[in-house]
Protein backbone atom coordinates (compact mmCIF):
# COMPACT_ATOMS: atom_id res chain seq x y z
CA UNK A 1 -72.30 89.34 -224.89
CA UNK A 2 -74.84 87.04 -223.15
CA UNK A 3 -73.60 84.18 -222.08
CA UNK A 4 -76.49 81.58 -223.81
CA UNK A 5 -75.14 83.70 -226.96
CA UNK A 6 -71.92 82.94 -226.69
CA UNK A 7 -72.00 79.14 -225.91
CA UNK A 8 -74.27 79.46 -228.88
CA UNK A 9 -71.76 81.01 -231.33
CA UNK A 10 -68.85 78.52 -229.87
CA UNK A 11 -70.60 75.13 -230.80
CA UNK A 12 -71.39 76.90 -233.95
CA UNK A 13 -67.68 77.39 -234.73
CA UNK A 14 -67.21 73.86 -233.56
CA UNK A 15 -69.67 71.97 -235.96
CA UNK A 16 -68.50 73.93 -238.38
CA UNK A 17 -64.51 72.58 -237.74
CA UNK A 18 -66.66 68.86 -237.59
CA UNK A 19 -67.91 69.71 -241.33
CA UNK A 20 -64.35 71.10 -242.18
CA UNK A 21 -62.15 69.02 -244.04
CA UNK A 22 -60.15 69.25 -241.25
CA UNK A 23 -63.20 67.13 -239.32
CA UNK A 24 -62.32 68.74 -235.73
CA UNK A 25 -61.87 72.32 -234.05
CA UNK A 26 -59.38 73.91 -232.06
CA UNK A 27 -59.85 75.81 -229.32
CA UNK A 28 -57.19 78.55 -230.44
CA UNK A 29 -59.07 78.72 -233.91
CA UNK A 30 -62.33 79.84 -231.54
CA UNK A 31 -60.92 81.66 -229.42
CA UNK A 32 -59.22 83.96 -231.88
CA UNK A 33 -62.70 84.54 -234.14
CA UNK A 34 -64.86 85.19 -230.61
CA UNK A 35 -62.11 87.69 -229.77
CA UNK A 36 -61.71 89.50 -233.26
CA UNK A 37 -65.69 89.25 -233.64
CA UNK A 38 -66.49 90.17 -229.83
CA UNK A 39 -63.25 91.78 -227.95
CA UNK A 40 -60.73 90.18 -225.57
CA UNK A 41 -62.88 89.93 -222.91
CA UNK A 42 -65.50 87.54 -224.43
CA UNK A 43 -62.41 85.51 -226.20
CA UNK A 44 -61.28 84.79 -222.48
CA UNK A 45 -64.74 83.42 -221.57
CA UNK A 46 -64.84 81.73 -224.54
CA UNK A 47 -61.98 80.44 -223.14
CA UNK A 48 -62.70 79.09 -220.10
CA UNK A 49 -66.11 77.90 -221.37
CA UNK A 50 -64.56 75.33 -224.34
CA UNK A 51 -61.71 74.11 -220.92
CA UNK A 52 -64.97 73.50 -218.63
CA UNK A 53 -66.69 71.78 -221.97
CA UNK A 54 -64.32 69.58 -222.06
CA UNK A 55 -63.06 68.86 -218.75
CA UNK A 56 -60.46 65.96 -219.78
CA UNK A 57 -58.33 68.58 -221.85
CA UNK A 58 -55.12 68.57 -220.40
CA UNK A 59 -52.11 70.68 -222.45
CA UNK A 60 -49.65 69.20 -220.56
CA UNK A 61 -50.82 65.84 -222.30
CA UNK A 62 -48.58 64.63 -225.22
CA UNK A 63 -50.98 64.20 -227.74
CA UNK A 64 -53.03 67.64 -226.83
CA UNK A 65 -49.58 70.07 -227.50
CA UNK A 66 -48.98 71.60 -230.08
CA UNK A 67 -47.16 70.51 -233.10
C-alpha cells in the first residue's frame, strides 16, 4: 500500500473515532483494522506513522497506559 494511501485511510479511521461517541481514537483500534484490512506489514507502518504524528505520545506516561 502507498504510503499517501495509507496516511489517508489512518486520519480517516481517526475522524471517524472524533465523530464516535467515544469522541477520540486509539492507536491500537487503527492499527488492528489497517492490519486485518491490509496485512501486518502495513499495520506496523501504520504504526510508526500515528507515533511520528504525534510525537508527544509517550506510553510510559501515566495518563497514556492502558486501563
Amino acid at each position: 500500500m502507498a504510503m499517501d494511501k495509507l496516511t489517508e485511510e489512518i486520519h480517516r479511521i481517526m475522524e471517524e473515532g472524533k465523530r464516535s461517541q467515544l469522541h477520540g481514537w486509539d492507536m491500537r483500534d487503527i492499527v488492528s483494522k489497517i492490519t486485518a484490512s491490509y496485512g501486518k506489514g502495513v499495520g506496523t507502518k501504520a504504526k510508526k506513522y500515528i507515533l511520528s504524528y504525534v510525537p508527544s505520545y509517550d506510553p510510559t506516561q501515566k495518563e497514556n497506559k492502558d486501563v
